[in-house]
C-alpha atoms as a PDB file:
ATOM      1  CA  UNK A   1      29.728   2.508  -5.927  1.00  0.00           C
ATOM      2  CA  UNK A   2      31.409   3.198  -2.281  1.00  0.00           C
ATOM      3  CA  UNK A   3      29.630   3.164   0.708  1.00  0.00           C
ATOM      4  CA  UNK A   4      29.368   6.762   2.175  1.00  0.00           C
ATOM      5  CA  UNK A   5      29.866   5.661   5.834  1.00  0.00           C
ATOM      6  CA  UNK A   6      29.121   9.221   7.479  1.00  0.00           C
ATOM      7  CA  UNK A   7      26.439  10.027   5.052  1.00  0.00           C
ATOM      8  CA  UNK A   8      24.575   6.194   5.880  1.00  0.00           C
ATOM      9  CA  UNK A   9      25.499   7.199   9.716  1.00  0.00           C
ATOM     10  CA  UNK A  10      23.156  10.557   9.561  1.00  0.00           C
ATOM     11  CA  UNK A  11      20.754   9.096   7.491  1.00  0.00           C
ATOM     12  CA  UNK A  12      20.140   6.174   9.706  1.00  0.00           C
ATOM     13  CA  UNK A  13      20.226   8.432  12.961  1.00  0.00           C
ATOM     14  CA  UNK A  14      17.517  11.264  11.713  1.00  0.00           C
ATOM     15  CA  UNK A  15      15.542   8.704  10.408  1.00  0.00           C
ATOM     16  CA  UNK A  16      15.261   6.573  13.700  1.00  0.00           C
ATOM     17  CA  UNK A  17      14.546  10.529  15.501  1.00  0.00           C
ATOM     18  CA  UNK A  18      12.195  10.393  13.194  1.00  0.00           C
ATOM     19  CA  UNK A  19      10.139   7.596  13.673  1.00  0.00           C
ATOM     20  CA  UNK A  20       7.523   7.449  16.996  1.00  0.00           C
ATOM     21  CA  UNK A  21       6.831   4.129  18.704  1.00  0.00           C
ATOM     22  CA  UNK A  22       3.131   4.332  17.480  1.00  0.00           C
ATOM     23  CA  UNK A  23       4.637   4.358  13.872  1.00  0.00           C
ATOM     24  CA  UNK A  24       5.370   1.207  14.030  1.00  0.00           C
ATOM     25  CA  UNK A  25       2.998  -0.729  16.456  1.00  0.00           C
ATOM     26  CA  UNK A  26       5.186  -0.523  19.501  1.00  0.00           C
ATOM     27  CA  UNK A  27       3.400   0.681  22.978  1.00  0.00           C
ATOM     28  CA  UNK A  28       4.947   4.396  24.334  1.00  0.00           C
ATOM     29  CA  UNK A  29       5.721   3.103  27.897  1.00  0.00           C
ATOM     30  CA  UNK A  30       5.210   6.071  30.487  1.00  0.00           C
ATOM     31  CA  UNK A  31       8.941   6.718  31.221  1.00  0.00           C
ATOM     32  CA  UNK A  32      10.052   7.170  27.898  1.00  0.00           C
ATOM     33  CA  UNK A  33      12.652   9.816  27.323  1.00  0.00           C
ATOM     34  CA  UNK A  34      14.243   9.121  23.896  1.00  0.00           C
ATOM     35  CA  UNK A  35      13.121  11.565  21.117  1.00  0.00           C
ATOM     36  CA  UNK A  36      12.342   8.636  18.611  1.00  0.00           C
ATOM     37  CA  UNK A  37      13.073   5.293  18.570  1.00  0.00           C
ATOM     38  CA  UNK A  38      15.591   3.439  20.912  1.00  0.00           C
ATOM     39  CA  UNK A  39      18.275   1.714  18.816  1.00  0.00           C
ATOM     40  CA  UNK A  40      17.771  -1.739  20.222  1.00  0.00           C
ATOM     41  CA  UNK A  41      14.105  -1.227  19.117  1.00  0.00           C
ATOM     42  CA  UNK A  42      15.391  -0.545  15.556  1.00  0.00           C
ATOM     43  CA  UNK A  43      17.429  -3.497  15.463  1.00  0.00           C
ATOM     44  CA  UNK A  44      14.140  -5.874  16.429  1.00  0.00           C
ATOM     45  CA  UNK A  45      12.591  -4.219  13.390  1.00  0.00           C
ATOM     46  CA  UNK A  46      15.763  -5.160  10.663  1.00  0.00           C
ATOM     47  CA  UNK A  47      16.321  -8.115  12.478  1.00  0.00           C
ATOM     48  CA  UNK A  48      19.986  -7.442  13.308  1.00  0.00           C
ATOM     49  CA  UNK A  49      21.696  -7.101  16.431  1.00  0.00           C
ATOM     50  CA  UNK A  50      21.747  -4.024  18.509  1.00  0.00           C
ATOM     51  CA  UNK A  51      25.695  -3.745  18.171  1.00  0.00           C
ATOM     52  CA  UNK A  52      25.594  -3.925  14.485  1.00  0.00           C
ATOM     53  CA  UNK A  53      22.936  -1.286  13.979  1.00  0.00           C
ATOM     54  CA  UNK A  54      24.862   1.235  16.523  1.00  0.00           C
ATOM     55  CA  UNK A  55      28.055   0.377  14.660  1.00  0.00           C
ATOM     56  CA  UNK A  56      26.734   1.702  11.608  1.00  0.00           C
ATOM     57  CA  UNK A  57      25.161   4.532  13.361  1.00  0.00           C
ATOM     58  CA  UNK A  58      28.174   5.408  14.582  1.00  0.00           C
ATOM     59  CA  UNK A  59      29.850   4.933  11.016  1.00  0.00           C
ATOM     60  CA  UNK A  60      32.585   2.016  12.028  1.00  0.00           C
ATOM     61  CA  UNK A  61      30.091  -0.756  10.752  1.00  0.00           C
ATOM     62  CA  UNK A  62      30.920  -3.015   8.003  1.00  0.00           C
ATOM     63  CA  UNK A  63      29.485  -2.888   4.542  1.00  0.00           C
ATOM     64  CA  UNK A  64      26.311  -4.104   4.769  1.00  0.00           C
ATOM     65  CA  UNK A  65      24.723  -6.690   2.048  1.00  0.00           C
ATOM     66  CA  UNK A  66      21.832  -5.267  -0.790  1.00  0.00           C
ATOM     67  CA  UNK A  67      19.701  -8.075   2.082  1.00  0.00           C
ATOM     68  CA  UNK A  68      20.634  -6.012   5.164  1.00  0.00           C
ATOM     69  CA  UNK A  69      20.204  -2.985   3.518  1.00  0.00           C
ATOM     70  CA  UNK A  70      16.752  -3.952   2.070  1.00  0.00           C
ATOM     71  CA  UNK A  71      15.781  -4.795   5.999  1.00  0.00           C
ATOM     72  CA  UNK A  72      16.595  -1.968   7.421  1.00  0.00           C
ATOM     73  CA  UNK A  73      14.890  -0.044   4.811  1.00  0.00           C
ATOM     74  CA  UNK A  74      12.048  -1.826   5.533  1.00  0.00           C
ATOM     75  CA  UNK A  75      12.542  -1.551   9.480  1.00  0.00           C
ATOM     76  CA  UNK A  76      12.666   2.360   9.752  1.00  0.00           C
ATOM     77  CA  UNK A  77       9.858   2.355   7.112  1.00  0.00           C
ATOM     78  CA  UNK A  78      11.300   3.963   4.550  1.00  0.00           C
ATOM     79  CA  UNK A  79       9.624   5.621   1.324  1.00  0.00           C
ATOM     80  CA  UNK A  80      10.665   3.988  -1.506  1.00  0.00           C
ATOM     81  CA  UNK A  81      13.189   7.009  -2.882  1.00  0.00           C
ATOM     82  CA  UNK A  82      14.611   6.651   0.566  1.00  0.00           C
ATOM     83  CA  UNK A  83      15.060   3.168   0.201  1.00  0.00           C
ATOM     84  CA  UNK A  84      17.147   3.793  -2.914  1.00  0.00           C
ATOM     85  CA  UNK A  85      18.932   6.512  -1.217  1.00  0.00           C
ATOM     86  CA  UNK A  86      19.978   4.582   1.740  1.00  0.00           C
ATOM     87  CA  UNK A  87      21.050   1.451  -0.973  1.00  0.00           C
ATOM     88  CA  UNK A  88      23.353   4.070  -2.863  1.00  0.00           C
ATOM     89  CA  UNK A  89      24.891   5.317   0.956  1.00  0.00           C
ATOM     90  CA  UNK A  90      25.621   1.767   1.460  1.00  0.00           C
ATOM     91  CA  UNK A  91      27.551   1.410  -1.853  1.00  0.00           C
ATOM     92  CA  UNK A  92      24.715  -0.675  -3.614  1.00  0.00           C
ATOM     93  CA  UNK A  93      22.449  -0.014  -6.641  1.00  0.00           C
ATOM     94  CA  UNK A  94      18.896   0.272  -5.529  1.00  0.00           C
ATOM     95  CA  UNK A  95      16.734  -2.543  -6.176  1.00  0.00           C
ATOM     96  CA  UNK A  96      14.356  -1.821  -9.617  1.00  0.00           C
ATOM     97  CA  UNK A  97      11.163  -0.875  -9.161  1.00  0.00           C
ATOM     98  CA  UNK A  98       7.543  -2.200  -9.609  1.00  0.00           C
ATOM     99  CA  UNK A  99       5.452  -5.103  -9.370  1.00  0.00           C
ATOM    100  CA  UNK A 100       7.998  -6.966  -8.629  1.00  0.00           C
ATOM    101  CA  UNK A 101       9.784  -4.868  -5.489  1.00  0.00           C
ATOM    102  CA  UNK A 102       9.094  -6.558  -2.660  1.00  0.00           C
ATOM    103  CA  UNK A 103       9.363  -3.268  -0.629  1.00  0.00           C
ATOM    104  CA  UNK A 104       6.591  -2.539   1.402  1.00  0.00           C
ATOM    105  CA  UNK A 105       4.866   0.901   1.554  1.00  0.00           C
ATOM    106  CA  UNK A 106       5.186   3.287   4.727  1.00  0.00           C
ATOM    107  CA  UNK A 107       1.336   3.180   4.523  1.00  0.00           C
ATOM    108  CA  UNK A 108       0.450   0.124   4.121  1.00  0.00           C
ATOM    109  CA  UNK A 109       2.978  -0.838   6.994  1.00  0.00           C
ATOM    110  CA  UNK A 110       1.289   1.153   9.106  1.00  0.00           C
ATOM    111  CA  UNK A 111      -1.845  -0.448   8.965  1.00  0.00           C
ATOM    112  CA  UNK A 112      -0.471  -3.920   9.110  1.00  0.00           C
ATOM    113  CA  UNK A 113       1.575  -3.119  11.913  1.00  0.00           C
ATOM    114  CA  UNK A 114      -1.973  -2.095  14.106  1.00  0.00           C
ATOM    115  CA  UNK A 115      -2.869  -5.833  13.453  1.00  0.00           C
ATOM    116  CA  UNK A 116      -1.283  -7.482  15.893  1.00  0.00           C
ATOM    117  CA  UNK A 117      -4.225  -8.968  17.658  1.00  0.00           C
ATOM    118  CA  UNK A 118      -5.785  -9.694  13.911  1.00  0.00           C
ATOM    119  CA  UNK A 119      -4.830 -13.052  11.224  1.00  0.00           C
ATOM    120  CA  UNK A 120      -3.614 -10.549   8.565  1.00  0.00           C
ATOM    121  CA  UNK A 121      -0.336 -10.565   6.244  1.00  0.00           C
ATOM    122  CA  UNK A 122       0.970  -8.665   2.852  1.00  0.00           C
ATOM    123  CA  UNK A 123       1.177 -10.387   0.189  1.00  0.00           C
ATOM    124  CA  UNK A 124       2.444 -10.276  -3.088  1.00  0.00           C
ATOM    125  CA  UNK A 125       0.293 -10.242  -6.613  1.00  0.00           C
ATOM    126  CA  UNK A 126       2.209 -13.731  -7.001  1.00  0.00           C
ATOM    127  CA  UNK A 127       0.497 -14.881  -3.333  1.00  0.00           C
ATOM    128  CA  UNK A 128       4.124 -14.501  -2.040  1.00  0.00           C
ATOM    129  CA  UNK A 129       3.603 -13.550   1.669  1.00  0.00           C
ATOM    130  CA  UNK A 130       5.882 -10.542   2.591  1.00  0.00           C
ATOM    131  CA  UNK A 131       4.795 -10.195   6.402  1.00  0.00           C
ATOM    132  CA  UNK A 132       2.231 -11.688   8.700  1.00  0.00           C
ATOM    133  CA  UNK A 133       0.786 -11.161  12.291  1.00  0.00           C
ATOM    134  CA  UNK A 134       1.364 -13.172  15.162  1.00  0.00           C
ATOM    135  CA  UNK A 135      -2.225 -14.087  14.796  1.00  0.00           C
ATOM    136  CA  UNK A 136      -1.858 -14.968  11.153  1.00  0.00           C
ATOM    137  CA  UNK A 137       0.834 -17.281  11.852  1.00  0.00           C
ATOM    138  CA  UNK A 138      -1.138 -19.306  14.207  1.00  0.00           C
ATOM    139  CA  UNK A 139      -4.089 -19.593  11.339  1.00  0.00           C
ATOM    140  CA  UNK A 140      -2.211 -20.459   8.421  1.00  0.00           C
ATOM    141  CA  UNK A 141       1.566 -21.486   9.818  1.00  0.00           C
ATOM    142  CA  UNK A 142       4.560 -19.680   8.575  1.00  0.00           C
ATOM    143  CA  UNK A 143       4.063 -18.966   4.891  1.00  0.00           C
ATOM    144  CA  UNK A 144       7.125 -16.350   4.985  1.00  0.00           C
ATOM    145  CA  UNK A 145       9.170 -19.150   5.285  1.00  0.00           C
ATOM    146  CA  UNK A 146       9.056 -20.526   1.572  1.00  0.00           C
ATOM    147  CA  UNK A 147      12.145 -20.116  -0.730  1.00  0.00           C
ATOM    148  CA  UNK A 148      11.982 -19.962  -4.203  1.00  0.00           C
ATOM    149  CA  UNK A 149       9.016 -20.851  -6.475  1.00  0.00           C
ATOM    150  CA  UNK A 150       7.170 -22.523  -3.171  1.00  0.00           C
ATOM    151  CA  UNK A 151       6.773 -18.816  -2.165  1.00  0.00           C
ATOM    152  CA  UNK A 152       4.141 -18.467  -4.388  1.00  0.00           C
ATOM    153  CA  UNK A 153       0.897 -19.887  -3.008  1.00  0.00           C
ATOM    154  CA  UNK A 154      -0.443 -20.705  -6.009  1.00  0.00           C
ATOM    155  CA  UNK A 155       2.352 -22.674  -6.654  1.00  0.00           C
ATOM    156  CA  UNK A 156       2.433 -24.538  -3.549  1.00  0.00           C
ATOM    157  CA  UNK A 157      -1.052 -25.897  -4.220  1.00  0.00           C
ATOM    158  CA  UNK A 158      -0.492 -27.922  -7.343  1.00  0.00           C
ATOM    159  CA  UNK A 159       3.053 -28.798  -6.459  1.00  0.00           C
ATOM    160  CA  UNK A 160       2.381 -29.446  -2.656  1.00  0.00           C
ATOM    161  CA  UNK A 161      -0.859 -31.815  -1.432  1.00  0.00           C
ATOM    162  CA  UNK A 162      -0.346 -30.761   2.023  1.00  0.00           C
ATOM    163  CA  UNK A 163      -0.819 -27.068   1.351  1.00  0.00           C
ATOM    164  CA  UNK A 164      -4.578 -28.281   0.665  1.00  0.00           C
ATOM    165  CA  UNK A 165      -5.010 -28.988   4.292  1.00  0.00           C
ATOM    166  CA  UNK A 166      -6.212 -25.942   5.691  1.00  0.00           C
ATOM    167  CA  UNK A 167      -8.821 -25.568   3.220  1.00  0.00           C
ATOM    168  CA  UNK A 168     -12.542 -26.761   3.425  1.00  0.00           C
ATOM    169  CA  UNK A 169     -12.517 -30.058   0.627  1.00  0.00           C
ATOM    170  CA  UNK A 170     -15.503 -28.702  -1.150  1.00  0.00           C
ATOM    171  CA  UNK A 171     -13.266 -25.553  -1.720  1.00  0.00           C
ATOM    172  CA  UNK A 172     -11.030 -27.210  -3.997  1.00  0.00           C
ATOM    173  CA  UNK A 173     -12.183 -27.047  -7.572  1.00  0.00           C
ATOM    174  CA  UNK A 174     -12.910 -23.516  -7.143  1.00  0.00           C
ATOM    175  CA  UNK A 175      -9.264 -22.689  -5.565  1.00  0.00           C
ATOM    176  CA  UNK A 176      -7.331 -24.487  -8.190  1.00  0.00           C
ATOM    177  CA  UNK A 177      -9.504 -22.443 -10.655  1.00  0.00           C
ATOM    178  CA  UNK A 178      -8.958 -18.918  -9.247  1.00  0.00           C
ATOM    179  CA  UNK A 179      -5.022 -19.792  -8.531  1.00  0.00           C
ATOM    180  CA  UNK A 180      -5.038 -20.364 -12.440  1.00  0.00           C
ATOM    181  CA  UNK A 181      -6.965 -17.758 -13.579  1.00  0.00           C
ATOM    182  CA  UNK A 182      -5.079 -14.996 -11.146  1.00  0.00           C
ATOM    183  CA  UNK A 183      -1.541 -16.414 -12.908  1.00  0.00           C
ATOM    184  CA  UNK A 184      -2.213 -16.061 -16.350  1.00  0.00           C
ATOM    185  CA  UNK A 185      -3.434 -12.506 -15.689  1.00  0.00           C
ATOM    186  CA  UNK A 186      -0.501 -11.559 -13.672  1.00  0.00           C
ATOM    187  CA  UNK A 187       1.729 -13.076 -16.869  1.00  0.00           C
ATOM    188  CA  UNK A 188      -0.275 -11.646 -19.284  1.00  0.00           C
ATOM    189  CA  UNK A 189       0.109  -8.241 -17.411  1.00  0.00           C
ATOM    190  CA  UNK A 190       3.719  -8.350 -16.663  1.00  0.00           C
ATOM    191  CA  UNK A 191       4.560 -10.366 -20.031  1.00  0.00           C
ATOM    192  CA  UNK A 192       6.971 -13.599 -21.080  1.00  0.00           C
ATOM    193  CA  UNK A 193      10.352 -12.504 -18.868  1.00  0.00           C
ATOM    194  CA  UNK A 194       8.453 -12.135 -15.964  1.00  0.00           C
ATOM    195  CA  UNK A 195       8.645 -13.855 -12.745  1.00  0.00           C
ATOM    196  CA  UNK A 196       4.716 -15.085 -13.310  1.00  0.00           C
ATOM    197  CA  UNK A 197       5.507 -16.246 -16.596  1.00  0.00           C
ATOM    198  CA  UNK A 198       8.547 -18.630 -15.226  1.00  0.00           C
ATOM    199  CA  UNK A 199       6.138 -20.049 -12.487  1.00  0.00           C
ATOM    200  CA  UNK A 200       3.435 -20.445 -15.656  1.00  0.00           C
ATOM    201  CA  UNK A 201       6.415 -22.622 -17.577  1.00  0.00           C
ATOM    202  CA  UNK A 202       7.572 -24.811 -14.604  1.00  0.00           C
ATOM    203  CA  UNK A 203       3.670 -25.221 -13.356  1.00  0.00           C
ATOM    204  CA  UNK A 204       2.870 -26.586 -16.867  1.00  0.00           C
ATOM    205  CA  UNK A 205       6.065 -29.336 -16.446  1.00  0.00           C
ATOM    206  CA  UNK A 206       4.743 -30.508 -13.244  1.00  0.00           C
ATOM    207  CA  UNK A 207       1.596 -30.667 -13.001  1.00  0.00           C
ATOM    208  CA  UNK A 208      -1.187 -31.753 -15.018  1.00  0.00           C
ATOM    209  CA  UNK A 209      -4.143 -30.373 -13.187  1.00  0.00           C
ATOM    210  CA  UNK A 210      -2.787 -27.350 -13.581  1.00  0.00           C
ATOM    211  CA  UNK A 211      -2.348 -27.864 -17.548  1.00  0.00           C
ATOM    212  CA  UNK A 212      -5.803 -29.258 -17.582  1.00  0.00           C
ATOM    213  CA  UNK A 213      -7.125 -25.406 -16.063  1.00  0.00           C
ATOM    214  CA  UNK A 214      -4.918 -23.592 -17.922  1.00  0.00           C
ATOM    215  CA  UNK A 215      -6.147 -24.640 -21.322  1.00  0.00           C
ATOM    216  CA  UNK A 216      -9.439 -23.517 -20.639  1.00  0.00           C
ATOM    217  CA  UNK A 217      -8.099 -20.195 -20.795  1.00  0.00           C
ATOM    218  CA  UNK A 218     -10.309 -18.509 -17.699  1.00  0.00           C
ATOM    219  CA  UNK A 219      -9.574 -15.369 -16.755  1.00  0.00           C
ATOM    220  CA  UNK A 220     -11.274 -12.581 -13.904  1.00  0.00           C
ATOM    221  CA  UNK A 221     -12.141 -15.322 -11.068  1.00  0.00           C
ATOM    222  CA  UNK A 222     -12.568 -13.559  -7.884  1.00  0.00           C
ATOM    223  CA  UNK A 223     -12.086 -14.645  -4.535  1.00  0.00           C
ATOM    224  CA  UNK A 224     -15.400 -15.738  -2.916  1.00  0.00           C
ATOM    225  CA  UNK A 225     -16.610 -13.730   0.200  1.00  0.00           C
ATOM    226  CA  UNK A 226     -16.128 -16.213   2.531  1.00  0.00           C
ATOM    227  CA  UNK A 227     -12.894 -18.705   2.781  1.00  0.00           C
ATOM    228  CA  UNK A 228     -13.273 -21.664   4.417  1.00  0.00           C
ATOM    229  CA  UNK A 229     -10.356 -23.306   6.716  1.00  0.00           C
ATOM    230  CA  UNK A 230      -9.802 -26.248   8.516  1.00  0.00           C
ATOM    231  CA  UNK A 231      -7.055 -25.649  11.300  1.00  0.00           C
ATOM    232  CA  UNK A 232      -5.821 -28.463  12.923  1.00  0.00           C
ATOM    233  CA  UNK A 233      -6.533 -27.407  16.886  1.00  0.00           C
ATOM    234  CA  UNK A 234      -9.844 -24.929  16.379  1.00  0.00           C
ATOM    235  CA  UNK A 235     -11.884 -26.857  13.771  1.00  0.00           C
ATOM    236  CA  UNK A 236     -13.595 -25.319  10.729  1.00  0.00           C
ATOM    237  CA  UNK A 237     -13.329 -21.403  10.802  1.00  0.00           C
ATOM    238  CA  UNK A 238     -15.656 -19.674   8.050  1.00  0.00           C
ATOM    239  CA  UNK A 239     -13.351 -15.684   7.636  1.00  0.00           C
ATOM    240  CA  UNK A 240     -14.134 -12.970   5.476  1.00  0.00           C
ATOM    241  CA  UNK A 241     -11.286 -11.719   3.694  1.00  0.00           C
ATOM    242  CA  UNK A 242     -11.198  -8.162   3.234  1.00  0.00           C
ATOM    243  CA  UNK A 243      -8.655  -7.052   0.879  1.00  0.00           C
ATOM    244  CA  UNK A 244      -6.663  -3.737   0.738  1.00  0.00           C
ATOM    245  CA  UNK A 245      -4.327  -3.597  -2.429  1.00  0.00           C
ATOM    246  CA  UNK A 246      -1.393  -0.615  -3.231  1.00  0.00           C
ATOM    247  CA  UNK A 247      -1.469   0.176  -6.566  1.00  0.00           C
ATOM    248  CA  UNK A 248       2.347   1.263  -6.287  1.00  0.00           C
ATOM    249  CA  UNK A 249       3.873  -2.089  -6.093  1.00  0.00           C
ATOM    250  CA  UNK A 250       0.681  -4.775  -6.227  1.00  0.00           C
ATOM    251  CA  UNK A 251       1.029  -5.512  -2.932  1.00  0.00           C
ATOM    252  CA  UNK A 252      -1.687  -6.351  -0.947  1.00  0.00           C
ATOM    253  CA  UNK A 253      -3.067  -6.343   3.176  1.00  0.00           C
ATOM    254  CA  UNK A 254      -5.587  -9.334   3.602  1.00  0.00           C
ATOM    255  CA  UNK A 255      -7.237  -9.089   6.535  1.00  0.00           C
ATOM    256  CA  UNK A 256      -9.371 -11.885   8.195  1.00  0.00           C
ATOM    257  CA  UNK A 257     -12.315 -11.715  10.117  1.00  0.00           C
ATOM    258  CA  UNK A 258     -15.187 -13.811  11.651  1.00  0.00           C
ATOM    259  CA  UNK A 259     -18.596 -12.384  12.247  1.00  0.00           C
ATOM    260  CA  UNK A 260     -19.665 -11.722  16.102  1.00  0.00           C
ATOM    261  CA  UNK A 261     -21.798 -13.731  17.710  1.00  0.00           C
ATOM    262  CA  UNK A 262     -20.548 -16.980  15.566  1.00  0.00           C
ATOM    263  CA  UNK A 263     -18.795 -20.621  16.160  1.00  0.00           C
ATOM    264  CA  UNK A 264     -16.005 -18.968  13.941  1.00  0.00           C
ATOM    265  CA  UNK A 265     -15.502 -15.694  16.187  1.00  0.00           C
ATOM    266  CA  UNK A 266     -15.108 -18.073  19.061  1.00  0.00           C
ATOM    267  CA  UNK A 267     -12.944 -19.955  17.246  1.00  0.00           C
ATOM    268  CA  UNK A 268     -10.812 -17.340  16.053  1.00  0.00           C
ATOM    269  CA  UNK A 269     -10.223 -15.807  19.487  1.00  0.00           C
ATOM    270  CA  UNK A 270      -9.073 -18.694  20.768  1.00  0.00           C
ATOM    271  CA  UNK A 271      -6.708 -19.041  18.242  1.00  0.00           C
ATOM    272  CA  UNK A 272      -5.116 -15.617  19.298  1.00  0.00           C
ATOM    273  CA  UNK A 273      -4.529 -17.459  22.140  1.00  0.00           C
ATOM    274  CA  UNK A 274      -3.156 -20.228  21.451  1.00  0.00           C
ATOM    275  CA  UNK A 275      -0.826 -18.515  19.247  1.00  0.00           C
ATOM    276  CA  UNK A 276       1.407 -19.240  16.281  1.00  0.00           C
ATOM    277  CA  UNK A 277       2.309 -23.039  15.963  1.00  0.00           C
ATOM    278  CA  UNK A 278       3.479 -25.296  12.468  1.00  0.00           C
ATOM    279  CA  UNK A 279       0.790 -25.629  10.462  1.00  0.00           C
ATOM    280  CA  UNK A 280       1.345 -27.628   6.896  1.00  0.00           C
END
């Protein structure tokens, strides 16, 4: 395929017009004259410079990578048939579909992105974190971060003892349980050439507590309805998770809160505060 450099130029320009500050949890200052977004405020959101996003605006860009063109899809919050669209303007094939896309929904953006004050982050079914808030950084560290298998949660904790940190000890058992059981129906679901059923092979290699669980065969653990966590600055924080889940691509919005009134709720607002810092 060749890239369509006018056709990616209009695209890119009617769908910035199109987008309002509010769409995607930036503040409408008072003075603001620009019928859409500014392009410098597009760039933020595809991570890429200013002068690279107006080149290809203006149609003298270069050919941009399936990566770049996956983040700017994802910047200008696109649907996922204009996602694919704006992959075959650039001269790429569009990414397959499904559970294992890690494109995230217009809608569900849109609620993450009026977060920002709130530990929250998209996941997904693989516990593979897509995005995060400031505020969710500062609770559990940078889990976007991870490369390859280690993106997976799940995998983390019985390949990684430090990952273990942030949760209460007497937690443990019950974690390690629900990680397996959550696996083998995601591979069951999604069958032996998926990406769950690779993690299931090289889990089984390296670790035996994780062959010990998976023998047992479990299957439909939930999550409990309180997680416990033990950050490193504000001390034990007791959060309910509540749990919002597309059924387009599996992803899913987890969403963290403390009861009013409690040690945790104090806890957790000074966190906001003190912001995002290394954690694990």
């Amino acid at each position: 395929m060749q890239i369509d450099r006018q056709g990616l130029a209009e695209f890119l320009r009617r769908r910035r017009e199109a987008l309002q500050p509010e769409d995607v949890g930036l503040t409408r200052g008072p003075r603001r004259r620009t019928e859409g977004l500014r392009r410098e405020e597009v760039a933020a959101l595809c991570h890429m410079s200013t002068d690279y996003y107006a080149r290809l605006e203006r149609g003298t860009g270069p050919l941009p990578s399936e990566q770049m063109v996956a983040s700017i899809a994802q910047g200008l919050h696109l649907s996922i048939d204009e996602r694919d669209h704006l992959f075959r303007l650039a001269g790429h094939q569009p990414p397959i579909r499904g559970a294992s896309s890690e494109h995230i929904s217009p809608g569900l953006l849109r609620i993450f992105d009026r977060l920002e004050d709130t530990p929250a982050e998209i996941v997904t079914e693989l516990g593979e974190t897509l995005r995060q808030t400031p505020v969710g950084v500062a609770l559990t560290g940078d889990t976007t971060r991870f490369v390859g298998p280690a993106r997976s949660i799940g995998f983390r904790w019985f390949t990684d003892p430090g990952s273990r940190r942030l949760y209460a000890p007497e937690d443990h058992e019950f974690l390690s349980r629900l990680w397996v059981s959550g696996l083998r129906g995601v591979s069951t679901l999604r069958g032996r050439s998926s990406h769950a059923a690779h993690l299931v092979d090289l889990l089984l290699e390296c670790s035996d507590e994780f062959q010990t669980l998976w023998q047992r065969h479990e299957v439909g653990l939930r999550p409990r309805e309180t997680k416990h966590f033990v950050h490193p600055e504000v001390g034990l924080l007791e959060l309910a998770c509540q749990t919002l889940t597309d059924p387009t691509d599996s992803h899913s919005l987890l969403v963290y809160t403390a009861a009013p009134g409690t040690d945790s709720y104090e806890r957790l607002q000074l966190l906001s505060v003190i912001g995002a810092h290394p954690v694990g």
